[in-house]
N, C-alpha and C. Protein backbone atom coordinates (compact mmCIF):
# COMPACT_ATOMS: atom_id res chain seq x y z
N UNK A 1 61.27 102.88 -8.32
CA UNK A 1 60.50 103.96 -8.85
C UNK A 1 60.35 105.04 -7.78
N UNK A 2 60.28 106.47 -8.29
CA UNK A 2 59.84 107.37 -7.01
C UNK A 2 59.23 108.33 -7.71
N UNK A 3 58.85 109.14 -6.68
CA UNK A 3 58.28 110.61 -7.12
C UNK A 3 58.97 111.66 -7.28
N UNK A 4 59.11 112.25 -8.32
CA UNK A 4 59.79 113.52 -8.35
C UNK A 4 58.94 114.45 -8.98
N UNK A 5 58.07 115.55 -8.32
CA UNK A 5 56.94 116.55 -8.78
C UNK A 5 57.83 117.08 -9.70
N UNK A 6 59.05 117.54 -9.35
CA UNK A 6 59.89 118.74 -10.32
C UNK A 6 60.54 118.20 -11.65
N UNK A 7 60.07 117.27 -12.10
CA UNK A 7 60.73 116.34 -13.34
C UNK A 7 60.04 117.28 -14.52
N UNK A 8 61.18 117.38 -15.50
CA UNK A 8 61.22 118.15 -16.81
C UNK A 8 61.31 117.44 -17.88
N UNK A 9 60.53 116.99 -18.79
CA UNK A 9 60.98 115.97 -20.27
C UNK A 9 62.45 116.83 -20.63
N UNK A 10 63.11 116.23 -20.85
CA UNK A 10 64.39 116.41 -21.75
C UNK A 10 65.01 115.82 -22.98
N UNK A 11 66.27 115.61 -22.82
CA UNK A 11 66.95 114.31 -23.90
C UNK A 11 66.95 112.96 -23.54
N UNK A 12 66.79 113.01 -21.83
CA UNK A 12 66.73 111.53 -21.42
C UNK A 12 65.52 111.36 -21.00
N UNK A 13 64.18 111.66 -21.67
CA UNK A 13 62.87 111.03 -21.48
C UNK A 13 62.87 110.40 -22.28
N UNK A 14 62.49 108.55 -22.58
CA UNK A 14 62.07 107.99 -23.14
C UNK A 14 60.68 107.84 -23.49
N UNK A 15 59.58 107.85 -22.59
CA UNK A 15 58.40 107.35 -22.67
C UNK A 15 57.55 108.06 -21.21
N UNK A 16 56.38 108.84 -21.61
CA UNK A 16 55.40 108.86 -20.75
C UNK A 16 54.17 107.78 -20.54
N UNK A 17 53.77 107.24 -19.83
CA UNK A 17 52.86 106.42 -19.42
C UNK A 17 51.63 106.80 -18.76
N UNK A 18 50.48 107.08 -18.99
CA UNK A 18 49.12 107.30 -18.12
C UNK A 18 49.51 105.89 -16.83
N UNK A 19 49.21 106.72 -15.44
CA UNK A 19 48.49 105.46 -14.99
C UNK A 19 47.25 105.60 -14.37
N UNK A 20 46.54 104.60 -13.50
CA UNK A 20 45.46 104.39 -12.92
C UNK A 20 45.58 104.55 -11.34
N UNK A 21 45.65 105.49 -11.13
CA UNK A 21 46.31 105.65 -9.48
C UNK A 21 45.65 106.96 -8.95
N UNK A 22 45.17 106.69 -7.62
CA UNK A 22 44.39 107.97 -7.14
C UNK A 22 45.16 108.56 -6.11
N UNK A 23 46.67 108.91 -6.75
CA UNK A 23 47.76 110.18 -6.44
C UNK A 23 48.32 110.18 -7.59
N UNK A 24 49.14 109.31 -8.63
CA UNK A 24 49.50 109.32 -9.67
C UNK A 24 49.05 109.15 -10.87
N UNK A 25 49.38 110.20 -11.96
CA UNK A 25 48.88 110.15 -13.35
C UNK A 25 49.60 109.57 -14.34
N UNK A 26 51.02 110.19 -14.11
CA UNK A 26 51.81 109.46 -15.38
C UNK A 26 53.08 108.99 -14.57
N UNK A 27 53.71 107.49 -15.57
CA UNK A 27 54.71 106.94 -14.98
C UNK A 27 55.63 107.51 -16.55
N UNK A 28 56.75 108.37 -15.46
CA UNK A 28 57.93 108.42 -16.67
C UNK A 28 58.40 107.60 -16.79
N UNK A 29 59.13 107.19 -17.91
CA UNK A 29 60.44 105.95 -18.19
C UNK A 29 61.47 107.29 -18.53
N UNK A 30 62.46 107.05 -17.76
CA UNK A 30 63.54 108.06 -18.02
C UNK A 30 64.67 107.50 -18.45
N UNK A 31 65.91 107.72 -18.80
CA UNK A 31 67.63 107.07 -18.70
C UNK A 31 68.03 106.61 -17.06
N UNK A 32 67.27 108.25 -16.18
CA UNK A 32 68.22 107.71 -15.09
C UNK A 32 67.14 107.43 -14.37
N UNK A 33 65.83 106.81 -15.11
CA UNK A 33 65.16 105.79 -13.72
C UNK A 33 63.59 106.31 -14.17
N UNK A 34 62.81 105.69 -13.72
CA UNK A 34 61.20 105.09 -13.55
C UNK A 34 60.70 106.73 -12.42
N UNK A 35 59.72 107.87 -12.46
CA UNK A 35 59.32 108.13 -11.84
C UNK A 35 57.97 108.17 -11.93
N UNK A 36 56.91 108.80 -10.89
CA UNK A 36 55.56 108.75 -10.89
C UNK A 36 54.98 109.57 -10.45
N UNK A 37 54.38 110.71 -10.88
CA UNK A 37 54.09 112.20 -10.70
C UNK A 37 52.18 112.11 -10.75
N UNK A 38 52.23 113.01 -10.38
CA UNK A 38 50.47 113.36 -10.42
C UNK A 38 50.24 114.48 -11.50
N UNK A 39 51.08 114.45 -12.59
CA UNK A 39 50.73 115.69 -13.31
C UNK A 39 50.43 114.49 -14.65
N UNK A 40 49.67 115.11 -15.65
CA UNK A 40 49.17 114.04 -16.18
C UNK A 40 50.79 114.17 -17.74
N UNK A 41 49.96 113.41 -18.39
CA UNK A 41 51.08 113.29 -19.53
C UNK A 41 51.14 114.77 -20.71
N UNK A 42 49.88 114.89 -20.81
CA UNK A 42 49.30 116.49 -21.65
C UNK A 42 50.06 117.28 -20.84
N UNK A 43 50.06 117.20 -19.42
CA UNK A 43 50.15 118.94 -18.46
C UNK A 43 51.98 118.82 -18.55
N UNK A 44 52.55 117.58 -18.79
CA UNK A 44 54.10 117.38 -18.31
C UNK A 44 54.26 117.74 -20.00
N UNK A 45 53.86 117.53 -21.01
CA UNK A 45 53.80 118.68 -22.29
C UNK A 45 53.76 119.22 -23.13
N UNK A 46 52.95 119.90 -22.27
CA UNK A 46 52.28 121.68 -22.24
C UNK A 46 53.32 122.56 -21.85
N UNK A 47 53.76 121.98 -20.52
CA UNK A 47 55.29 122.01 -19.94
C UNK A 47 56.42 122.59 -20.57
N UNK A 48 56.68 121.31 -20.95
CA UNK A 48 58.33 121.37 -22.02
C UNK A 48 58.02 122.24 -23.27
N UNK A 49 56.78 122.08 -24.00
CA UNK A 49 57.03 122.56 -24.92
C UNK A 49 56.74 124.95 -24.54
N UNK A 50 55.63 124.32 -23.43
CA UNK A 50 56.26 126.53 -22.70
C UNK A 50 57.52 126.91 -22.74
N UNK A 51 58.53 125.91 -22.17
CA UNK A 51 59.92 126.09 -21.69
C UNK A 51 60.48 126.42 -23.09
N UNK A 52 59.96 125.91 -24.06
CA UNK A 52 60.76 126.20 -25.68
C UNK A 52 59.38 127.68 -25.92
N UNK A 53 58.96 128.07 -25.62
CA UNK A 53 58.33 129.17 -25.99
C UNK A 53 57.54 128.76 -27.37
N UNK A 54 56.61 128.24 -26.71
CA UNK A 54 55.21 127.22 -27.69
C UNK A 54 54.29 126.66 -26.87
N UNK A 55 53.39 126.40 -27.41
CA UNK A 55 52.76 125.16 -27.02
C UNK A 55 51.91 123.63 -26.89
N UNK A 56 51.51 123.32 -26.80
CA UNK A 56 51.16 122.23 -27.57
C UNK A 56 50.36 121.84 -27.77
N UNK A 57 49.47 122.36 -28.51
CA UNK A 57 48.76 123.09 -29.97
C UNK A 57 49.20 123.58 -30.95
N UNK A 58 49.80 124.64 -30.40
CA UNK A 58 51.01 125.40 -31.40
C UNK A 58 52.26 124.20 -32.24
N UNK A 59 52.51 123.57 -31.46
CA UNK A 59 53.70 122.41 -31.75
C UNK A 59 52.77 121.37 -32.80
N UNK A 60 51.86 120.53 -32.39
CA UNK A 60 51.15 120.25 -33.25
C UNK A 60 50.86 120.93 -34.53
N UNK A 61 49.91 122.08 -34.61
CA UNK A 61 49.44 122.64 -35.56
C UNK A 61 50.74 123.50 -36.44
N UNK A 62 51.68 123.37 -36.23
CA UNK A 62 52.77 123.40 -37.13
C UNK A 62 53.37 122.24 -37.99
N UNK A 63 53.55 121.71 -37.29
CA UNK A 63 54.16 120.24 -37.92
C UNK A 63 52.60 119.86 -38.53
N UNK A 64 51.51 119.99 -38.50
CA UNK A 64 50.63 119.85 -39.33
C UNK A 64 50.47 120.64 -40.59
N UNK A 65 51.07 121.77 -40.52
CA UNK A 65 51.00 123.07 -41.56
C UNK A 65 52.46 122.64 -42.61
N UNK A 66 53.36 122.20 -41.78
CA UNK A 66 54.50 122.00 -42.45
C UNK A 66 54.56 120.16 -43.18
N UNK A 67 53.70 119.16 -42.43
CA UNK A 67 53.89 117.71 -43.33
C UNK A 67 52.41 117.63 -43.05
N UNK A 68 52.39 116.44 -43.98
CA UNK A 68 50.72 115.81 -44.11
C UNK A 68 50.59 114.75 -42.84
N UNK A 69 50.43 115.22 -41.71
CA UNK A 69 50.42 114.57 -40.56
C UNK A 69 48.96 114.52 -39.89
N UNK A 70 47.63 114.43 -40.65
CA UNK A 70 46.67 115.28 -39.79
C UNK A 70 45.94 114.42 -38.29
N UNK A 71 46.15 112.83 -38.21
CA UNK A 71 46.35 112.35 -37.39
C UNK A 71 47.04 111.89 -36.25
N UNK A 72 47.48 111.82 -35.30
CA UNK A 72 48.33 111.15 -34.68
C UNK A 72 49.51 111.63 -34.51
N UNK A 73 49.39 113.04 -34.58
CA UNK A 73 50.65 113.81 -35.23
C UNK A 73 52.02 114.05 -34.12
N UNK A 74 53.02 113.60 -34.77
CA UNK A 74 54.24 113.74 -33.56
C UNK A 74 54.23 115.38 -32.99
N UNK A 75 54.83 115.49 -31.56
CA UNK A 75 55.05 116.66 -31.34
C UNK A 75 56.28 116.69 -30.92
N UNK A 76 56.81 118.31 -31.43
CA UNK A 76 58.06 118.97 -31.46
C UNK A 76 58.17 119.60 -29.92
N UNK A 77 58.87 119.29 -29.05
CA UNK A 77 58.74 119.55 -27.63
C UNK A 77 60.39 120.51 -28.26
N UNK A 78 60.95 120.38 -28.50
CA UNK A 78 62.09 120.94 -28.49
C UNK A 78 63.10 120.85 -30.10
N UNK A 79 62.88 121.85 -30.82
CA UNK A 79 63.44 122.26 -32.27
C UNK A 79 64.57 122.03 -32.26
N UNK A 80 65.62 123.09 -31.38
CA UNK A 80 66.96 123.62 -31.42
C UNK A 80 67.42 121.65 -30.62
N UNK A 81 66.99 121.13 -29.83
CA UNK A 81 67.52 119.38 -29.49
C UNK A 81 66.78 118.39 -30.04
N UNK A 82 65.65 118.64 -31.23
CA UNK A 82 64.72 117.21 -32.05
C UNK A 82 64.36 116.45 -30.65
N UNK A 83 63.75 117.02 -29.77
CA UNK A 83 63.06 116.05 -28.70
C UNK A 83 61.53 116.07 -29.55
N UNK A 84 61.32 114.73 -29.95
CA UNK A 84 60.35 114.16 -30.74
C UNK A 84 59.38 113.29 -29.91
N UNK A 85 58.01 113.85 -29.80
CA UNK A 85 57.60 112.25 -29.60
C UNK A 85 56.61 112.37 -30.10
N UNK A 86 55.71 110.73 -30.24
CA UNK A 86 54.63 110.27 -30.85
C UNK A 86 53.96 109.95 -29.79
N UNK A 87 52.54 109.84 -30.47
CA UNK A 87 51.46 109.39 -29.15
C UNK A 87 51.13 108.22 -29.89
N UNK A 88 50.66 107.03 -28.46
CA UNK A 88 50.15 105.82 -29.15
C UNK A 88 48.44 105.53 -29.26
N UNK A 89 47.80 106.49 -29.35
CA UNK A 89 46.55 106.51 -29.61
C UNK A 89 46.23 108.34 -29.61
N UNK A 90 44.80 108.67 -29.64
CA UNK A 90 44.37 109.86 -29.78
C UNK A 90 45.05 110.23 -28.45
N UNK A 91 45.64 111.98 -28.66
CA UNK A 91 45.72 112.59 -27.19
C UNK A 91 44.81 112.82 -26.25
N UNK A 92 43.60 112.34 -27.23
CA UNK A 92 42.63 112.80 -25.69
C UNK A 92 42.21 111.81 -25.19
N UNK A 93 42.11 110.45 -25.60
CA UNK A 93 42.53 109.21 -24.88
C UNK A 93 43.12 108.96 -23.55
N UNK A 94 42.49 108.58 -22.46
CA UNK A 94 43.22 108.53 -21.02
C UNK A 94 44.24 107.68 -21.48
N UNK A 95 44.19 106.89 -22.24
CA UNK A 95 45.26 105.85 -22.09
C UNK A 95 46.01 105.92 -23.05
N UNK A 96 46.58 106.98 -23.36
CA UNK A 96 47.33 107.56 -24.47
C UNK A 96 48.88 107.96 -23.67
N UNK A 97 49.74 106.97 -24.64
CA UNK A 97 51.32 106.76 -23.59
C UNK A 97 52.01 107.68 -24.86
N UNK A 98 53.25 108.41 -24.47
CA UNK A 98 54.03 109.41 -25.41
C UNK A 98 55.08 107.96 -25.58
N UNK A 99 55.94 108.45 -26.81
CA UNK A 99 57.11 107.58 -26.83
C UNK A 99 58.37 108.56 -27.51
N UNK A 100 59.16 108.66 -27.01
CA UNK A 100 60.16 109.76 -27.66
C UNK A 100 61.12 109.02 -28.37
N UNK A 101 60.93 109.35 -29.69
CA UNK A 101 61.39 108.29 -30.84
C UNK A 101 63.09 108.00 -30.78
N UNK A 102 63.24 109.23 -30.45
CA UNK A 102 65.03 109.09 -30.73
C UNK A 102 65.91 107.89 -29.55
N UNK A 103 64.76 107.40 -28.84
CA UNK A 103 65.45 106.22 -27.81
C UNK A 103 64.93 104.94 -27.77
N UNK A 104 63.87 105.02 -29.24
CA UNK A 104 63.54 103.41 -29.49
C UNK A 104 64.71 102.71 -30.33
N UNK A 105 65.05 101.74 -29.86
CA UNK A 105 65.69 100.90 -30.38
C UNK A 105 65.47 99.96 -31.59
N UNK A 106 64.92 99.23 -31.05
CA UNK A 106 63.01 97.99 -31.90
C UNK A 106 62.18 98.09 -31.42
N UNK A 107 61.69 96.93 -31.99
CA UNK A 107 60.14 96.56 -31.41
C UNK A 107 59.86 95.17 -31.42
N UNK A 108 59.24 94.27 -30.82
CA UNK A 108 58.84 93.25 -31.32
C UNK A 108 57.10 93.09 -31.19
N UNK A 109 56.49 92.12 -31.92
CA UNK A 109 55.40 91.68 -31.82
C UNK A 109 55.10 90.67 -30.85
N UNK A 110 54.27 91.16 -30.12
CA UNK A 110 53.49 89.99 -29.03
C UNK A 110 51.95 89.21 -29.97
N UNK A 111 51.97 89.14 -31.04
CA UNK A 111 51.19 88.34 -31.89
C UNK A 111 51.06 87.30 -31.00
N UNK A 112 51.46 86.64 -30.67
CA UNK A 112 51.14 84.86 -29.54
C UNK A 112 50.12 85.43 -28.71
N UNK A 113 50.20 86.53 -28.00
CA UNK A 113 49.44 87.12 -26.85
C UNK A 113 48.28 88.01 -27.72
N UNK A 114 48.78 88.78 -28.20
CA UNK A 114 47.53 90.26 -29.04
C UNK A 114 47.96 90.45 -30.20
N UNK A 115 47.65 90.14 -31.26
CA UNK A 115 48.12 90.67 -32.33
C UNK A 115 48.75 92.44 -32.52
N UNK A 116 47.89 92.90 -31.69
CA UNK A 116 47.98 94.80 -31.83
C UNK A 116 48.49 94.95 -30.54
N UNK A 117 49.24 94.50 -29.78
CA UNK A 117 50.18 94.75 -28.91
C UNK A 117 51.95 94.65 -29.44
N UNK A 118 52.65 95.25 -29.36
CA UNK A 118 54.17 95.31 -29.42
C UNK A 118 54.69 95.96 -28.19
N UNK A 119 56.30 95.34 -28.15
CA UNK A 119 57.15 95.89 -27.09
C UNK A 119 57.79 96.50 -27.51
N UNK A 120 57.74 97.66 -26.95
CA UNK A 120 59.22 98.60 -27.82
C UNK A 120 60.27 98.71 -26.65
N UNK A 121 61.46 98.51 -28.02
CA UNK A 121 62.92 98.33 -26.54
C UNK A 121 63.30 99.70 -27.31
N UNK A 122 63.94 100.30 -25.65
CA UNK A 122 65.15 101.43 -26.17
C UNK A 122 66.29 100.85 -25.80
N UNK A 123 67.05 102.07 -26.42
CA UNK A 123 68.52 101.39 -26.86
C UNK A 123 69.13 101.23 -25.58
N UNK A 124 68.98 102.07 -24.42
CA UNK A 124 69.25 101.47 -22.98
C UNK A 124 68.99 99.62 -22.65
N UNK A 125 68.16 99.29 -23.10
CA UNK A 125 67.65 97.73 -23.29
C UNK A 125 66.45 97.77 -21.89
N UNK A 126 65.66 98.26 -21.85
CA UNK A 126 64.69 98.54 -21.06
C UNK A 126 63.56 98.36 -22.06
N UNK A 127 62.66 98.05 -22.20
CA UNK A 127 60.83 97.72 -23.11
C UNK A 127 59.84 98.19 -22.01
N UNK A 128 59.00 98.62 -22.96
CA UNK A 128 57.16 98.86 -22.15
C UNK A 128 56.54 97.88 -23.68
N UNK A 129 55.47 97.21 -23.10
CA UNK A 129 54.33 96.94 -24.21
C UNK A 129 53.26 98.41 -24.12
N UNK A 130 53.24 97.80 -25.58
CA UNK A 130 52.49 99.01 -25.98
C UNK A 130 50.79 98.54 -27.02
N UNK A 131 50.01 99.23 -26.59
CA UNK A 131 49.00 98.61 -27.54
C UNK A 131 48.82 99.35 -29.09
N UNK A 132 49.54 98.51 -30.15
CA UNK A 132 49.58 99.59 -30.70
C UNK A 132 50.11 97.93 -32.19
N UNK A 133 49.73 98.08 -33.17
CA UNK A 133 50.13 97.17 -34.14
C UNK A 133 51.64 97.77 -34.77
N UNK A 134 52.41 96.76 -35.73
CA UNK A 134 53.84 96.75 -35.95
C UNK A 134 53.59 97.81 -37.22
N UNK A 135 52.69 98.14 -37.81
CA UNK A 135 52.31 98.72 -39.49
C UNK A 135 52.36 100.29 -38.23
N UNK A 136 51.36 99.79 -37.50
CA UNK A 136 51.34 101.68 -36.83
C UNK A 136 52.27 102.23 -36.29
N UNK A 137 53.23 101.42 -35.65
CA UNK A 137 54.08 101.69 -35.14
C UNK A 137 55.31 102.18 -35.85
N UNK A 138 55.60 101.06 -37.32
CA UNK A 138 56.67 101.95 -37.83
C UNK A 138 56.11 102.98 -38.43
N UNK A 139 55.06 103.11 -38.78
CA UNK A 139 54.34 104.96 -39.29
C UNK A 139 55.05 105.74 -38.47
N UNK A 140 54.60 105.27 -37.23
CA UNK A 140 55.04 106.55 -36.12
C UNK A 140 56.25 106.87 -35.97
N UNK A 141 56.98 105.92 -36.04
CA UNK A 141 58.49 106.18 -35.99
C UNK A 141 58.99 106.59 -37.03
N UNK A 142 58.50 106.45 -38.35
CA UNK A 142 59.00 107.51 -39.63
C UNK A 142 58.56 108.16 -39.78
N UNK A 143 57.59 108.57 -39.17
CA UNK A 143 57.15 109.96 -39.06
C UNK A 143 57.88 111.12 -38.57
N UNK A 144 57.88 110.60 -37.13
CA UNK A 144 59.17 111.71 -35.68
C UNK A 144 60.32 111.44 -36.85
N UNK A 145 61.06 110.54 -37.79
CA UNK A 145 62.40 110.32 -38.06
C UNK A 145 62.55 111.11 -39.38
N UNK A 146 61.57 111.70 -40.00
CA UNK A 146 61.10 112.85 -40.93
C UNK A 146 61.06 113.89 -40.18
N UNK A 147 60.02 114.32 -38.98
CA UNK A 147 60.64 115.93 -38.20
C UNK A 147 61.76 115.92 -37.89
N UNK A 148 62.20 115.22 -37.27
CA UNK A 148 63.93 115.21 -36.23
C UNK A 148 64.72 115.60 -37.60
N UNK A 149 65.01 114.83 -38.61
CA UNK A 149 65.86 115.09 -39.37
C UNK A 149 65.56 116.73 -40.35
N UNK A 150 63.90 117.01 -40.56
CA UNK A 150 63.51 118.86 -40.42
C UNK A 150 64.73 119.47 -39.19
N UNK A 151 64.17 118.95 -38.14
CA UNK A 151 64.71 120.33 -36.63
C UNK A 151 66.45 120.24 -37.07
N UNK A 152 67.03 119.38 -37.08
CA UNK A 152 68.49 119.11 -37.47
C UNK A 152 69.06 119.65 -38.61
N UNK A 153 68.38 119.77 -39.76
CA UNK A 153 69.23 120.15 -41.08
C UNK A 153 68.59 121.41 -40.94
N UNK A 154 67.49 122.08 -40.20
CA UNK A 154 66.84 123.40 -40.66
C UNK A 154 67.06 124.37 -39.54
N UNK A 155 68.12 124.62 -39.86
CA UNK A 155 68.77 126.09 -38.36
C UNK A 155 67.46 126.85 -38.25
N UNK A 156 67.00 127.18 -37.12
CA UNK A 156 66.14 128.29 -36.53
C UNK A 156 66.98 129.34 -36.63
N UNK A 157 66.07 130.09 -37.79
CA UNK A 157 66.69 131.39 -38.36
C UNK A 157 66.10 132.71 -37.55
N UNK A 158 67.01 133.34 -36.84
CA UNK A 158 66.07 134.59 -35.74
C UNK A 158 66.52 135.79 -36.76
N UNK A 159 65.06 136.75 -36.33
CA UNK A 159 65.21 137.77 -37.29
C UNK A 159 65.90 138.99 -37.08
């Protein structure tokens, strides 16, 4: 794992993580590796979704205007590439982890251990547990798999 302050969500962010660390806030799960930044998971984006000229509020409160999402609602970090993710509890939750749908693979249930815990694998074959039940979880993931397939079939029409 390392630090990289200058890290950008992209196509190869899988998963943001809160942590408990008094220098670090969030642990990325990336493609090309594990980093650990002091910027929290909200501020990393607030970020990505500036870089698309929005923000995230704006990203939210669209995809709220456009599907019946009024909870828990995925955000559109990036239209023109469907960079999708879901949150696994309220955003204003410290312990609220992102998951960027298009690199979950499965999931399984840790029922033996927590009933409302699951592991989600991406298709790299890498897992985080997540606290989060198997009913909520596929919500969330057909949810992002309803926008993504919006950002994809619906060209951004400039005027």
């Amino acid at each position: 794992m390392t630090n990289n302050e200058n890290y950008q969500i992209s196509l190869t962010t899988k998963a943001l993580v809160p942590v408990n660390d008094p220098i670090y806030r969030t642990k990325v799960l990336d493609e090309t590796g594990e980093y650990m930044l002091s910027k929290t998971c909200r501020q990393l984006l607030e970020e990505a979704c500036i870089r698309e000229l929005s923000t995230f509020n704006g990203s939210i409160a669209a995809v709220r205007k456009m599907f019946p999402y009024k909870q828990l609602t995925p955000l559109v970090i990036s239209r023109s590439q469907a960079i999708i993710a879901f949150p696994t509890s309220s955003p204003n939750d410290y312990s609220c982890a992102w998951i960027f749908s298009s690199h979950v693979h499965t999931s399984h249930t840790l029922a033996t251990v927590d009933p409302t815990s699951m592991l989600i694998y991406f298709k790299d074959g890498t897992f985080i547990p997540v606290k989060l039940s198997y009913y909520s979880l596929e919500k969330k993931l057909a949810r992002a798999a309803v926008i993504r397939n919006y950002c994809l079939e619906s060209p951004v029409v400039l005027a």
